[in-house]
PDB file of N, CA and C in Angstrom:
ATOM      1  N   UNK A   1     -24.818   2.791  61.075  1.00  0.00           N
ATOM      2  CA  UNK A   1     -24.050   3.564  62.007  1.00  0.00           C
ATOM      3  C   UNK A   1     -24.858   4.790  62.374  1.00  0.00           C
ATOM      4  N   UNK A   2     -24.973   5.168  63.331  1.00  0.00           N
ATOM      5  CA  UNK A   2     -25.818   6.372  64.011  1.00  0.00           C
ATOM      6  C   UNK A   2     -24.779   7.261  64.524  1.00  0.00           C
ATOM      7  N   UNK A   3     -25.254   8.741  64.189  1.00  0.00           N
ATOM      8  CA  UNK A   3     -24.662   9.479  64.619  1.00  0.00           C
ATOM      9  C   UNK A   3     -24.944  10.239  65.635  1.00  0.00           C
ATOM     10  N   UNK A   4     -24.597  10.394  66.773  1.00  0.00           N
ATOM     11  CA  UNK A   4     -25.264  10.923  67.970  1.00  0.00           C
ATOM     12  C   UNK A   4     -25.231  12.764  68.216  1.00  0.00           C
ATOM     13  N   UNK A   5     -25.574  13.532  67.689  1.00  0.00           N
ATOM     14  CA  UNK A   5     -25.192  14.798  67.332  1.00  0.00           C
ATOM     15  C   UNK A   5     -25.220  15.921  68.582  1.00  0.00           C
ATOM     16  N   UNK A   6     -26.832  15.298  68.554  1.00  0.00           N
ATOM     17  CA  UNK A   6     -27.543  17.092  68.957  1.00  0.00           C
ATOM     18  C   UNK A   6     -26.968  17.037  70.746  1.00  0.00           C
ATOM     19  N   UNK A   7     -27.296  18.077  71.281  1.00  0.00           N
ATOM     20  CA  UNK A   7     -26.947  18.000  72.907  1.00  0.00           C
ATOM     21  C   UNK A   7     -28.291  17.232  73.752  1.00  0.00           C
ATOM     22  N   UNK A   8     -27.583  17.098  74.645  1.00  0.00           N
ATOM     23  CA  UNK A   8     -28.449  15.657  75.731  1.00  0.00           C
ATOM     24  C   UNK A   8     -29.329  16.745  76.177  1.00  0.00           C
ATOM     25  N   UNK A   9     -30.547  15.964  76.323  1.00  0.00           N
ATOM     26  CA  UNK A   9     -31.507  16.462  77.501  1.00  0.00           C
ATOM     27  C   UNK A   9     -31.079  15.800  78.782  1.00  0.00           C
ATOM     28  N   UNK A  10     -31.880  16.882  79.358  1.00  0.00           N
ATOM     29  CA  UNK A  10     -31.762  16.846  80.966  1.00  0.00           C
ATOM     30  C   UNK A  10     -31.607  15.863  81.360  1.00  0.00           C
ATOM     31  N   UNK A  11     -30.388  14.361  81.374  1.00  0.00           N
ATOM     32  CA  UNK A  11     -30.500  13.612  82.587  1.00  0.00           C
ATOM     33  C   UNK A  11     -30.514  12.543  81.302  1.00  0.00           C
ATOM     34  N   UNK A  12     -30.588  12.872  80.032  1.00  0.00           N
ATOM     35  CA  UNK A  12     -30.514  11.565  79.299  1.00  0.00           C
ATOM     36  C   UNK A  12     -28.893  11.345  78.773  1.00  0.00           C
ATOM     37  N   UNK A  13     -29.071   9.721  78.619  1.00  0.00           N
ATOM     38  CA  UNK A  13     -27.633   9.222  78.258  1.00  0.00           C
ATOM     39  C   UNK A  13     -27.493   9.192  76.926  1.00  0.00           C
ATOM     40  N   UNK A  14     -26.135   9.416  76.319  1.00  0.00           N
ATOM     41  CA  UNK A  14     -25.811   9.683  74.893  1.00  0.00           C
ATOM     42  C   UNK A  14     -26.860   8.206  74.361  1.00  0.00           C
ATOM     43  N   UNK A  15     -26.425   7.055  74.826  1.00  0.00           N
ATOM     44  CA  UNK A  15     -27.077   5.926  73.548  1.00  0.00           C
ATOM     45  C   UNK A  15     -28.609   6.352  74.065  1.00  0.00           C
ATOM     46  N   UNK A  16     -29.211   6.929  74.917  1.00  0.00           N
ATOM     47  CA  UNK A  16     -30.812   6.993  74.407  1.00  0.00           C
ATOM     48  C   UNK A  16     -30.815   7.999  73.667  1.00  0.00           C
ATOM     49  N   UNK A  17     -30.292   9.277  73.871  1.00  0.00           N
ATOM     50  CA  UNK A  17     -30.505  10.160  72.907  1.00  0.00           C
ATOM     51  C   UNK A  17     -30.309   9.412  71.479  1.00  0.00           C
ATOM     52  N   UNK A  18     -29.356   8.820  71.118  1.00  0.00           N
ATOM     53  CA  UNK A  18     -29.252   7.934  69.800  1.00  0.00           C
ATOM     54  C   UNK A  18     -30.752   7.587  69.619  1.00  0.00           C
ATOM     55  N   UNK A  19     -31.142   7.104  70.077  1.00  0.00           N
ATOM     56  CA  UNK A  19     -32.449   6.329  70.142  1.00  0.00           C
ATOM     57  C   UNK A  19     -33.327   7.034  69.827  1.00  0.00           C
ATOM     58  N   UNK A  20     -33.222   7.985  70.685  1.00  0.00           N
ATOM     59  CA  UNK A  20     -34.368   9.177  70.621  1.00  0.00           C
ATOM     60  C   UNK A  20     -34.600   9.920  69.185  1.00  0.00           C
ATOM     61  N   UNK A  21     -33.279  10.060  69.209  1.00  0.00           N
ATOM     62  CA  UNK A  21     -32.674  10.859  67.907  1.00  0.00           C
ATOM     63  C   UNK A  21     -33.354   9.992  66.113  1.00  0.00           C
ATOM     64  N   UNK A  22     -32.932   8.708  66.802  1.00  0.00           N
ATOM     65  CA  UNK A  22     -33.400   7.877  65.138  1.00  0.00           C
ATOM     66  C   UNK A  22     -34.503   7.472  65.070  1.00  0.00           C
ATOM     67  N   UNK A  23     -35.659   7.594  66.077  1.00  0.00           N
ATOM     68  CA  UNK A  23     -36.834   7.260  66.304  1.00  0.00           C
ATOM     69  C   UNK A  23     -37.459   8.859  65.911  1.00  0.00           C
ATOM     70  N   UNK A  24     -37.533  10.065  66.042  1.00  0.00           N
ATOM     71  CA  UNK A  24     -37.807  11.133  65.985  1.00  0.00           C
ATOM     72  C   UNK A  24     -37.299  11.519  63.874  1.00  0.00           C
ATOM     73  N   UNK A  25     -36.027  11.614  63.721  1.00  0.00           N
ATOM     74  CA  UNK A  25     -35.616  11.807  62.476  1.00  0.00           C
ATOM     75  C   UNK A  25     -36.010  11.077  61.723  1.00  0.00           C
ATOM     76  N   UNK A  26     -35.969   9.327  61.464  1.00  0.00           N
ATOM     77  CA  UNK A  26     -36.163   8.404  60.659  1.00  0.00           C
ATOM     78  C   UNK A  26     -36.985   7.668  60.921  1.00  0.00           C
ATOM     79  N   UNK A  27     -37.414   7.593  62.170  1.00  0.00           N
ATOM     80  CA  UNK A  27     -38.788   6.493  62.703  1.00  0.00           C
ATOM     81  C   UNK A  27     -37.722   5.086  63.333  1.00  0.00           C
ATOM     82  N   UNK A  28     -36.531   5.019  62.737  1.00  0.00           N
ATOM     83  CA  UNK A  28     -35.835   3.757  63.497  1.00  0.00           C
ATOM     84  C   UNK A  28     -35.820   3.859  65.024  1.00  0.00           C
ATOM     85  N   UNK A  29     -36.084   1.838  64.625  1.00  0.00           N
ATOM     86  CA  UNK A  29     -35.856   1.861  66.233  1.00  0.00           C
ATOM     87  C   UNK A  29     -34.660   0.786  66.270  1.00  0.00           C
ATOM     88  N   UNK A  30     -34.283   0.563  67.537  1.00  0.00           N
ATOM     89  CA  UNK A  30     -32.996  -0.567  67.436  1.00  0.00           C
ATOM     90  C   UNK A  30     -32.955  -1.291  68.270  1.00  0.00           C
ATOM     91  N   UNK A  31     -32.802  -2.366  68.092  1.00  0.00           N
ATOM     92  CA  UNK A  31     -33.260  -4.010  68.241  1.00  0.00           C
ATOM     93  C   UNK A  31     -32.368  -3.838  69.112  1.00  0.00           C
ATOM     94  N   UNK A  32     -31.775  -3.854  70.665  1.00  0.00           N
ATOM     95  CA  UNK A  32     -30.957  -4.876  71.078  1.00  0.00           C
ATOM     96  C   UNK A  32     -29.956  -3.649  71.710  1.00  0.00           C
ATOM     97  N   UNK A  33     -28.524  -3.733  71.897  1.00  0.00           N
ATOM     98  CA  UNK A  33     -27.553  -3.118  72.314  1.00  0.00           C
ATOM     99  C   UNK A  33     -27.444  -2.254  71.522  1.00  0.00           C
ATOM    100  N   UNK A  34     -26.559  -1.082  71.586  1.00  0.00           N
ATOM    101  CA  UNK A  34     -25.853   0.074  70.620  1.00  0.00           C
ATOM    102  C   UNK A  34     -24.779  -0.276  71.059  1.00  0.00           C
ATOM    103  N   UNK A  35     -23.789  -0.333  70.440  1.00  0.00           N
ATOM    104  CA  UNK A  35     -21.874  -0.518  70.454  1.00  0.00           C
ATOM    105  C   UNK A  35     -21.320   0.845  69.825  1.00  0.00           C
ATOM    106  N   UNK A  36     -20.665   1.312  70.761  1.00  0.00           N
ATOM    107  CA  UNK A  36     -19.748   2.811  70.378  1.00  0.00           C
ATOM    108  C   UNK A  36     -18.485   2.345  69.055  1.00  0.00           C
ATOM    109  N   UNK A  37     -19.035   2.843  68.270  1.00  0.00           N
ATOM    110  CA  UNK A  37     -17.512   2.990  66.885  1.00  0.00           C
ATOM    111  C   UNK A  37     -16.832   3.619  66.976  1.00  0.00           C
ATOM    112  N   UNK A  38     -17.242   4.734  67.182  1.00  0.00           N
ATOM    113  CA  UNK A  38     -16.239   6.032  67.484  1.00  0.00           C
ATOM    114  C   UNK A  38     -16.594   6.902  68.608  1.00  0.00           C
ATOM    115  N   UNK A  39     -15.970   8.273  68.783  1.00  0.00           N
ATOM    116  CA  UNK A  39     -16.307   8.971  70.080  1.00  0.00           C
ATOM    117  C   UNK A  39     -14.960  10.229  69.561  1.00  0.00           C
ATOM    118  N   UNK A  40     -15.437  11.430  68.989  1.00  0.00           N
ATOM    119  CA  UNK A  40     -14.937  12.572  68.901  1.00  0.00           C
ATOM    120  C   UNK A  40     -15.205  13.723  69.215  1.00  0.00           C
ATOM    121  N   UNK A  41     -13.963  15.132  69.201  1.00  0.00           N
ATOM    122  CA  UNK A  41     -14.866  16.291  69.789  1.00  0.00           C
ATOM    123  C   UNK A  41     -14.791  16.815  68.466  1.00  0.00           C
ATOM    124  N   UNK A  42     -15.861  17.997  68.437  1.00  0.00           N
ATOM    125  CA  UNK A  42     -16.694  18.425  67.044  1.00  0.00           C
ATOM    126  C   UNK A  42     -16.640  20.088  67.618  1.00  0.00           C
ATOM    127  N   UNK A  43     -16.781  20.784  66.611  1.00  0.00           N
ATOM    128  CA  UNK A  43     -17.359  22.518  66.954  1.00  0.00           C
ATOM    129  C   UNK A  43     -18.417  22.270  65.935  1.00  0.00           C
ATOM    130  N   UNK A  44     -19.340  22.706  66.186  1.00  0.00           N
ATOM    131  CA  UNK A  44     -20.885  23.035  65.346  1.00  0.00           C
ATOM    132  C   UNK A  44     -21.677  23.654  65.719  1.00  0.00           C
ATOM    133  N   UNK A  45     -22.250  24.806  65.326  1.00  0.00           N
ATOM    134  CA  UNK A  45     -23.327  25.249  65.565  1.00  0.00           C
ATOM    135  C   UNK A  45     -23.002  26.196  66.463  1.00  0.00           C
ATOM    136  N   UNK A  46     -21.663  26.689  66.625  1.00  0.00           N
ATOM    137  CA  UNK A  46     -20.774  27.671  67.800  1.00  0.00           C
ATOM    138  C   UNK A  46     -20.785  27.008  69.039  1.00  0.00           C
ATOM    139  N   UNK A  47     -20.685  25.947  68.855  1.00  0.00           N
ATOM    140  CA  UNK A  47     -20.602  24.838  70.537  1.00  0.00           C
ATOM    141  C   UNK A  47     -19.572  24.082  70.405  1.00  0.00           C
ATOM    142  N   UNK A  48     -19.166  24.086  71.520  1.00  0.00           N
ATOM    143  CA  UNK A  48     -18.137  22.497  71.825  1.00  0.00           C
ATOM    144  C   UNK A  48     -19.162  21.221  71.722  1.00  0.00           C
ATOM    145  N   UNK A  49     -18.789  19.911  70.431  1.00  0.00           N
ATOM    146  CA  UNK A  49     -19.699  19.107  71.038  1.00  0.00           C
ATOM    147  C   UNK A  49     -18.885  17.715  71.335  1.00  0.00           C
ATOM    148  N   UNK A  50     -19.788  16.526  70.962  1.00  0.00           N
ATOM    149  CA  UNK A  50     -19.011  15.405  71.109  1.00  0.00           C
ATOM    150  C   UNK A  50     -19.856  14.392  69.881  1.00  0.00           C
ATOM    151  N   UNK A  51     -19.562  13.691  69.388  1.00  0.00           N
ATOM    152  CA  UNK A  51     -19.674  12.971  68.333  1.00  0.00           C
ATOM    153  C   UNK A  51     -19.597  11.468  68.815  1.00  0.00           C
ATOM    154  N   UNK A  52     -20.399  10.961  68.802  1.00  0.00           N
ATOM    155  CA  UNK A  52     -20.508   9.757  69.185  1.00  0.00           C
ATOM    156  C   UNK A  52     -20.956   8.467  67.619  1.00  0.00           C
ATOM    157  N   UNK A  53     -20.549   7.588  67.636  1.00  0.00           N
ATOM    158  CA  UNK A  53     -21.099   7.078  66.705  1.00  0.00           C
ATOM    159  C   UNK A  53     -21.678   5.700  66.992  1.00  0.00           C
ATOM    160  N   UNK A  54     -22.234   4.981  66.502  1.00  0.00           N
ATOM    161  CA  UNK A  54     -23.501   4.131  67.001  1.00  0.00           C
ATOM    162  C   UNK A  54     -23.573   2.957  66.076  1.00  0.00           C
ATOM    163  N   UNK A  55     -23.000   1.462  66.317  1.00  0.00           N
ATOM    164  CA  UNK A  55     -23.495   0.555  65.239  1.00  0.00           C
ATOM    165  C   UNK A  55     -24.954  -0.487  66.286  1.00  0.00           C
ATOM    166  N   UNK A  56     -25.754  -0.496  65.291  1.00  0.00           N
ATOM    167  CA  UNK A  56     -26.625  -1.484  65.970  1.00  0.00           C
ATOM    168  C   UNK A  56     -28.178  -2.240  65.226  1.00  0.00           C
ATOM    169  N   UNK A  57     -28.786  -2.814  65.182  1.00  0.00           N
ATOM    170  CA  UNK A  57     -29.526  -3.736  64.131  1.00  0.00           C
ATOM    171  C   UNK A  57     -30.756  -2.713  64.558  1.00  0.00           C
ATOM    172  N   UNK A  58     -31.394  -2.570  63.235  1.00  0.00           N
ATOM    173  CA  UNK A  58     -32.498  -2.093  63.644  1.00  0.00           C
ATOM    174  C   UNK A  58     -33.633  -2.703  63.102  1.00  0.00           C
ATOM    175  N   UNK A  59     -34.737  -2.484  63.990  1.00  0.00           N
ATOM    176  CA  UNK A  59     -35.685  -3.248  64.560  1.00  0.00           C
ATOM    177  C   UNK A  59     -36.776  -3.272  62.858  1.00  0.00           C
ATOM    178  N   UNK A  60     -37.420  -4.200  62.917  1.00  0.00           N
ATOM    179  CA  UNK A  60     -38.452  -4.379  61.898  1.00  0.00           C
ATOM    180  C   UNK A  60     -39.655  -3.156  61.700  1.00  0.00           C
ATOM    181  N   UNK A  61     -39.730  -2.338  60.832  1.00  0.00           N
ATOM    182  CA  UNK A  61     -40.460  -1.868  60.477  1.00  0.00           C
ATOM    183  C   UNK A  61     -40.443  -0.764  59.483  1.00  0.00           C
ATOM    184  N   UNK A  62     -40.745   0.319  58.990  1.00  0.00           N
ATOM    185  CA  UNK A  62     -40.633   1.570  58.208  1.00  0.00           C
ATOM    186  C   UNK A  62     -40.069   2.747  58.584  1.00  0.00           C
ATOM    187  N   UNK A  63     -39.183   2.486  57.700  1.00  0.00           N
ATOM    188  CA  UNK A  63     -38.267   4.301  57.981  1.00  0.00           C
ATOM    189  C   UNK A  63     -38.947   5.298  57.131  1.00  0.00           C
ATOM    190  N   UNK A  64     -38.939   6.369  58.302  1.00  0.00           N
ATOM    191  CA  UNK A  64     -39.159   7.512  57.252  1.00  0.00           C
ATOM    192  C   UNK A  64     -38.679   8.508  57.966  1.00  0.00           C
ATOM    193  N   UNK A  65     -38.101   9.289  56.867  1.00  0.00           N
ATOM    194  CA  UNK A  65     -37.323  10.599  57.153  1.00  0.00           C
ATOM    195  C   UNK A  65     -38.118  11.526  57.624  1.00  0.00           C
ATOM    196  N   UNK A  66     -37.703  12.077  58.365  1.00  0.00           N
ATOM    197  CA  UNK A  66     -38.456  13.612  58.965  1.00  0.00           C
ATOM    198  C   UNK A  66     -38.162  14.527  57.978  1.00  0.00           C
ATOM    199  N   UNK A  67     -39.330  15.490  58.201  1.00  0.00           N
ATOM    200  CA  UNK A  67     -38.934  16.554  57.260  1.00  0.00           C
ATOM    201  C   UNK A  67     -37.985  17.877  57.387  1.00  0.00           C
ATOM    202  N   UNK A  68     -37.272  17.408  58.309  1.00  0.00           N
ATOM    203  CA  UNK A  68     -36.265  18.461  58.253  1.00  0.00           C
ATOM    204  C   UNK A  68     -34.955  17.787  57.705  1.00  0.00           C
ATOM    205  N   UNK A  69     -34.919  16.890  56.938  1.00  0.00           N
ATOM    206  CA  UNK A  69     -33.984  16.293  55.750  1.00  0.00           C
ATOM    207  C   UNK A  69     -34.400  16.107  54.588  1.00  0.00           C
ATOM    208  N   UNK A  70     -35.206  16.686  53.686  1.00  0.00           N
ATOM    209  CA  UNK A  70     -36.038  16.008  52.193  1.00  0.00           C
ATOM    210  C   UNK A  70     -34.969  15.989  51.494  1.00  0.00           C
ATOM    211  N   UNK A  71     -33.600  16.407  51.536  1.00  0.00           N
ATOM    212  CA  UNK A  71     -32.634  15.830  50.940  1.00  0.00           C
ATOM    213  C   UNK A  71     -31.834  14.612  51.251  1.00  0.00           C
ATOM    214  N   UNK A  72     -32.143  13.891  52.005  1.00  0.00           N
ATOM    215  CA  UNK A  72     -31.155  12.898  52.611  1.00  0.00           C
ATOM    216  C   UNK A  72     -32.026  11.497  52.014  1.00  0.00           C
ATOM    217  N   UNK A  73     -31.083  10.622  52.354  1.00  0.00           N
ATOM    218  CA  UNK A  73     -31.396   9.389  51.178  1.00  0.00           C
ATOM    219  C   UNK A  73     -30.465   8.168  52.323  1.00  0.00           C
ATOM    220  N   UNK A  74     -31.005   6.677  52.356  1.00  0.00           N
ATOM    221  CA  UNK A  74     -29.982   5.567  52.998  1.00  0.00           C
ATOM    222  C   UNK A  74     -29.213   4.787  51.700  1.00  0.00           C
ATOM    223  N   UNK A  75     -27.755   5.314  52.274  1.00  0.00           N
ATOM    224  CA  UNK A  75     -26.895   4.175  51.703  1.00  0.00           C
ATOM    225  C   UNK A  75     -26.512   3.317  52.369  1.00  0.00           C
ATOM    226  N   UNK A  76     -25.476   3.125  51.454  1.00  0.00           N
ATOM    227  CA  UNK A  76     -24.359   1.381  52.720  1.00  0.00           C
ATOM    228  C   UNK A  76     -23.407   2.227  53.139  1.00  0.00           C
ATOM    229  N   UNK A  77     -23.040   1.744  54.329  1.00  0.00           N
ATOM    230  CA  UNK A  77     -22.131   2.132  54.761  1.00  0.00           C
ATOM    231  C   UNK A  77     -20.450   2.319  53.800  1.00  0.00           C
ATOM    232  N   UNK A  78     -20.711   1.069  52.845  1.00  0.00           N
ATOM    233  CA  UNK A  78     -19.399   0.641  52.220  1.00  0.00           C
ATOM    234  C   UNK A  78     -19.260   2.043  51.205  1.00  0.00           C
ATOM    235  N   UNK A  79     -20.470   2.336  50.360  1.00  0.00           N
ATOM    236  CA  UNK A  79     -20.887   2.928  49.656  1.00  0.00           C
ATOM    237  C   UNK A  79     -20.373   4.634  49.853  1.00  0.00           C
ATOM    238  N   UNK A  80     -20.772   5.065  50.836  1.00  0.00           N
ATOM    239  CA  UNK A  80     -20.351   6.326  52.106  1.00  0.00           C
ATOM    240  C   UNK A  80     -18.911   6.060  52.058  1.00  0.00           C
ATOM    241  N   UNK A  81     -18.550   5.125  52.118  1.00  0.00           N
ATOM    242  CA  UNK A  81     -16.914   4.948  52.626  1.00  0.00           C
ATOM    243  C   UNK A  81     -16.038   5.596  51.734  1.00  0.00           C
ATOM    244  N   UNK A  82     -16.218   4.294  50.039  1.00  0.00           N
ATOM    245  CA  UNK A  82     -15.650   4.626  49.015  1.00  0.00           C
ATOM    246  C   UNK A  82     -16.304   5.884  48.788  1.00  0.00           C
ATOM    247  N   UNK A  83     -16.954   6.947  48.760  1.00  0.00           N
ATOM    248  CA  UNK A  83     -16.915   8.499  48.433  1.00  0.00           C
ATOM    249  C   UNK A  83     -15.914   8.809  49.143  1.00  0.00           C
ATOM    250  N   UNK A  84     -15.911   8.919  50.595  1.00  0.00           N
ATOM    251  CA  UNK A  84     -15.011   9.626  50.968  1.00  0.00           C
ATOM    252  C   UNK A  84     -13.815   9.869  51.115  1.00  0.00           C
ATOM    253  N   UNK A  85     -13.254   9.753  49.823  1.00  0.00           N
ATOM    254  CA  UNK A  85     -11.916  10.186  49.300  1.00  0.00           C
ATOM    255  C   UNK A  85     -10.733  11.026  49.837  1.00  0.00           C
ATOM    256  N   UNK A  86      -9.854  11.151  50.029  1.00  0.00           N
ATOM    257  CA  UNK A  86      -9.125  12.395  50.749  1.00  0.00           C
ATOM    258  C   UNK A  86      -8.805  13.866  49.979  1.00  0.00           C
ATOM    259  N   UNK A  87      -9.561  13.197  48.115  1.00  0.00           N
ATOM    260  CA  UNK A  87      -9.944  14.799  47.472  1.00  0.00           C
ATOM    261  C   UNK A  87     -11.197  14.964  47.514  1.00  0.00           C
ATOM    262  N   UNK A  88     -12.211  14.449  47.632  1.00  0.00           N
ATOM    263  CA  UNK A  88     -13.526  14.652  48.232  1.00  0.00           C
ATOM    264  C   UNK A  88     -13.882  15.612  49.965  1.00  0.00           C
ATOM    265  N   UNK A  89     -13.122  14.605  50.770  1.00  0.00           N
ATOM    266  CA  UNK A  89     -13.153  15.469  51.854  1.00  0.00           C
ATOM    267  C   UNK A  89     -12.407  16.948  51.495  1.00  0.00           C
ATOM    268  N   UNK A  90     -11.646  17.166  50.604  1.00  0.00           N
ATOM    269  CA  UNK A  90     -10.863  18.213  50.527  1.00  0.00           C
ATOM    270  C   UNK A  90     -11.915  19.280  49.851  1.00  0.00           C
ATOM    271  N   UNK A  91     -12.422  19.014  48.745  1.00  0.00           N
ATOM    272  CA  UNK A  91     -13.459  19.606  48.606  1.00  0.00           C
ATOM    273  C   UNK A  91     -14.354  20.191  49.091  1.00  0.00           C
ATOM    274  N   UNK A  92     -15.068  18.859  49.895  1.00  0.00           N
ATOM    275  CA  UNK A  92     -16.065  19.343  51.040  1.00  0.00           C
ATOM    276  C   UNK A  92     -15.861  20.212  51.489  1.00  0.00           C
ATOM    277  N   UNK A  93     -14.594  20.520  52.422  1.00  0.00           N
ATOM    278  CA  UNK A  93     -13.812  21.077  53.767  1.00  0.00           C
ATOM    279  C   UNK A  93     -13.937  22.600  53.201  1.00  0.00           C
ATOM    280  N   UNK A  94     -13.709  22.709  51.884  1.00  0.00           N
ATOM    281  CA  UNK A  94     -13.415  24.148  51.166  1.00  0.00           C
ATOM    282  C   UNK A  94     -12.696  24.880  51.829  1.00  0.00           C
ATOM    283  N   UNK A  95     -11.223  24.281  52.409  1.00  0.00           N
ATOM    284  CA  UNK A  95     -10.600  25.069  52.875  1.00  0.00           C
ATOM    285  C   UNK A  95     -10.462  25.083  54.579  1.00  0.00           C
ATOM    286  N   UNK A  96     -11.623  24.155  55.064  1.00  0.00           N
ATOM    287  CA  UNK A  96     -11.635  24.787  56.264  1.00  0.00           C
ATOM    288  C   UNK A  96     -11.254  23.269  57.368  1.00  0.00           C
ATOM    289  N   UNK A  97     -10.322  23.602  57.777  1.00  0.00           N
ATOM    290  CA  UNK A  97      -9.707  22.470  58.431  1.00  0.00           C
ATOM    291  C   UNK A  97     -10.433  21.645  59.785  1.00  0.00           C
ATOM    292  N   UNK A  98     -11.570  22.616  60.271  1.00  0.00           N
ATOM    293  CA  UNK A  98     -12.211  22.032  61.360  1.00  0.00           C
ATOM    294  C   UNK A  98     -12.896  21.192  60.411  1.00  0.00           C
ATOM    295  N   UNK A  99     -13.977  21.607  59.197  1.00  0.00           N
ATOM    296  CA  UNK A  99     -14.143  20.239  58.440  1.00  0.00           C
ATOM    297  C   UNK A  99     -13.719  18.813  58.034  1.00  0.00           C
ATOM    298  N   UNK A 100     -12.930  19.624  57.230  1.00  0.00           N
ATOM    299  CA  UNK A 100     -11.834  18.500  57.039  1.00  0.00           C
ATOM    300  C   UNK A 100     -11.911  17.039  58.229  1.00  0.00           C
ATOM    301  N   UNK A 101     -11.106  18.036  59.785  1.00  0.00           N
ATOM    302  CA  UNK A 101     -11.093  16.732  60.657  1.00  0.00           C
ATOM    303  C   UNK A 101     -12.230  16.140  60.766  1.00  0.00           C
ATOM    304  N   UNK A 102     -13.119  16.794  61.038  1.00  0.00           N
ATOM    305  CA  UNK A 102     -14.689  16.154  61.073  1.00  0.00           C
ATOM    306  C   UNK A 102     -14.985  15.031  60.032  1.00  0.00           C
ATOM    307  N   UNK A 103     -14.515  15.159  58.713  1.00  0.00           N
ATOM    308  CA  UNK A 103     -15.194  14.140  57.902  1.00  0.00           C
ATOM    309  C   UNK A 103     -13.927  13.147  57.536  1.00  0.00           C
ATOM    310  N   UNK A 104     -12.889  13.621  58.296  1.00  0.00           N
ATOM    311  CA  UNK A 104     -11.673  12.166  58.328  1.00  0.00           C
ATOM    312  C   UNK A 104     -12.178  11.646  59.371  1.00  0.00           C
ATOM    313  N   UNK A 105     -13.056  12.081  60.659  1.00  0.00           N
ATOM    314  CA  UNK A 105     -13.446  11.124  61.984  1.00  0.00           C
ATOM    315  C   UNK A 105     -14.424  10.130  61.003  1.00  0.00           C
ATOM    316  N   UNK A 106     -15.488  10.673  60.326  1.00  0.00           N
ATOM    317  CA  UNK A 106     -16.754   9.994  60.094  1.00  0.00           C
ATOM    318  C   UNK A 106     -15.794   9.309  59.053  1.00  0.00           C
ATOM    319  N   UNK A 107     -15.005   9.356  58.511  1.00  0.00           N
ATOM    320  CA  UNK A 107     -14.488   8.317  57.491  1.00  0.00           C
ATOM    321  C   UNK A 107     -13.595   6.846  58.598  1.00  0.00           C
ATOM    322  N   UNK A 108     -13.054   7.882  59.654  1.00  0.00           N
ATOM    323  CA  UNK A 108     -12.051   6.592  60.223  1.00  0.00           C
ATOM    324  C   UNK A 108     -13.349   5.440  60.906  1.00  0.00           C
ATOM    325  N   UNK A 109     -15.246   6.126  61.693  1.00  0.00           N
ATOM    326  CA  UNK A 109     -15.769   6.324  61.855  1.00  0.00           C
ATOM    327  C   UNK A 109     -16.055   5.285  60.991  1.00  0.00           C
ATOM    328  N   UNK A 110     -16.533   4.985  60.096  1.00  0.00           N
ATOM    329  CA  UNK A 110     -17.148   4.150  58.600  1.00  0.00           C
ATOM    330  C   UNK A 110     -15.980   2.772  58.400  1.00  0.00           C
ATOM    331  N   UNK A 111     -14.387   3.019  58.914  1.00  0.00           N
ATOM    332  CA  UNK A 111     -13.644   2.217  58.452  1.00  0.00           C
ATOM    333  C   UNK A 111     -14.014   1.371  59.482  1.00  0.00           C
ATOM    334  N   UNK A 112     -13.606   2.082  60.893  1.00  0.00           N
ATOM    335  CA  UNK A 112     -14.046   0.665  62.395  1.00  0.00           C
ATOM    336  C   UNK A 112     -15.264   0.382  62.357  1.00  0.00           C
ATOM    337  N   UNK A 113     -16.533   0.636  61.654  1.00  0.00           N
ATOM    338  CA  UNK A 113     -17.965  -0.041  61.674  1.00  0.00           C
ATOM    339  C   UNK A 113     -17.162  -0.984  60.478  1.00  0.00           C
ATOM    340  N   UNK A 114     -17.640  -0.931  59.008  1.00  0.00           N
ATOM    341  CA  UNK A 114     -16.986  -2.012  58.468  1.00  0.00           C
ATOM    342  C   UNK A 114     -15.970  -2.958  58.660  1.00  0.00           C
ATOM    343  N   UNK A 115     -15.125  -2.635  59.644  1.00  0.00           N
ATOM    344  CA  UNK A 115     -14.408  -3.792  60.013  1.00  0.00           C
ATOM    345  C   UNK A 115     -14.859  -4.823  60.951  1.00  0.00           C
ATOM    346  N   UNK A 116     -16.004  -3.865  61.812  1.00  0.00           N
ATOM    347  CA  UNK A 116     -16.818  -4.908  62.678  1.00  0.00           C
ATOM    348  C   UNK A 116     -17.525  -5.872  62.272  1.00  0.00           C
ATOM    349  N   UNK A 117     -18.355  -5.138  61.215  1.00  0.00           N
ATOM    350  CA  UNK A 117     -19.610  -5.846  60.344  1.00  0.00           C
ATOM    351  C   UNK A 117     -18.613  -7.536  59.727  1.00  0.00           C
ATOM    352  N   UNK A 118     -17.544  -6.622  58.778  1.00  0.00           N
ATOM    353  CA  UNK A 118     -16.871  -7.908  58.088  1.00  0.00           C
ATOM    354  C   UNK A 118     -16.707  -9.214  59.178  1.00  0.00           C
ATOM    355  N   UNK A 119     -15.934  -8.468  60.169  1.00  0.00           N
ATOM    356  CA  UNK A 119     -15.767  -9.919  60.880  1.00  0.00           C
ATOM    357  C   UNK A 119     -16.573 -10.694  61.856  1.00  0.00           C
ATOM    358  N   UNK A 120     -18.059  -9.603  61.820  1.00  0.00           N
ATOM    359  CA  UNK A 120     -19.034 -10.750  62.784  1.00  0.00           C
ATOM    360  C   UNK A 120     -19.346 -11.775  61.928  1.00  0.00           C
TER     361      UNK A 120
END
């Protein structure tokens, strides 16, 4: 699942920015179509944004993280799921309810990709 975050350049469409985005951060590239999972509005970074989310096969070769994540790591999606608990997100959120909604989207977000995956 891809998360479509940052703001568009000039004249580009959310699924290339995806593209752009996982080819630049992780080196992925993706085989074929992108299919929208989700589609939410977000505050981050003192902006209105939009949250897009992204299932799609990716293409043969080596991921590697950029270095502006040396903490980040690939799980399963399923894996991501079961963490996100509704006392986990509560945690996370520390209180702060724009969180909170944010990581019930990426959870509802995680439930409609796994339901896709199961039944292709």
């Amino acid at each position: 699942m891809v998360p479509a975050r940052r703001v568009r350049r000039g004249g580009e469409l959310p699924e290339e920015g995806a593209r752009r985005e996982l080819l630049e951060e992780g080196g992925v590239r993706i085989d074929g179509e992108l299919e929208i999972v989700g589609c939410y509005p977000m505050y981050v970074y003192g902006y209105d944004m939009l949250q897009i989310s992204y299932r799609g096969r990716v293409a043969d070769g080596d991921v590697t993280i950029s270095h502006e994540h040396d903490g980040a790591q690939w799980v399963k999606a399923s894996d991501m799921r079961t963490l996100l608990t509704d006392d986990v997100i509560t945690d996370m959120a520390g209180g702060n309810d724009d969180v909170a909604r944010l990581l019930g989207h990426i959870r509802t977000d995680l439930d409609r990709y796994l339901a896709r995956v199961e039944s292709a």
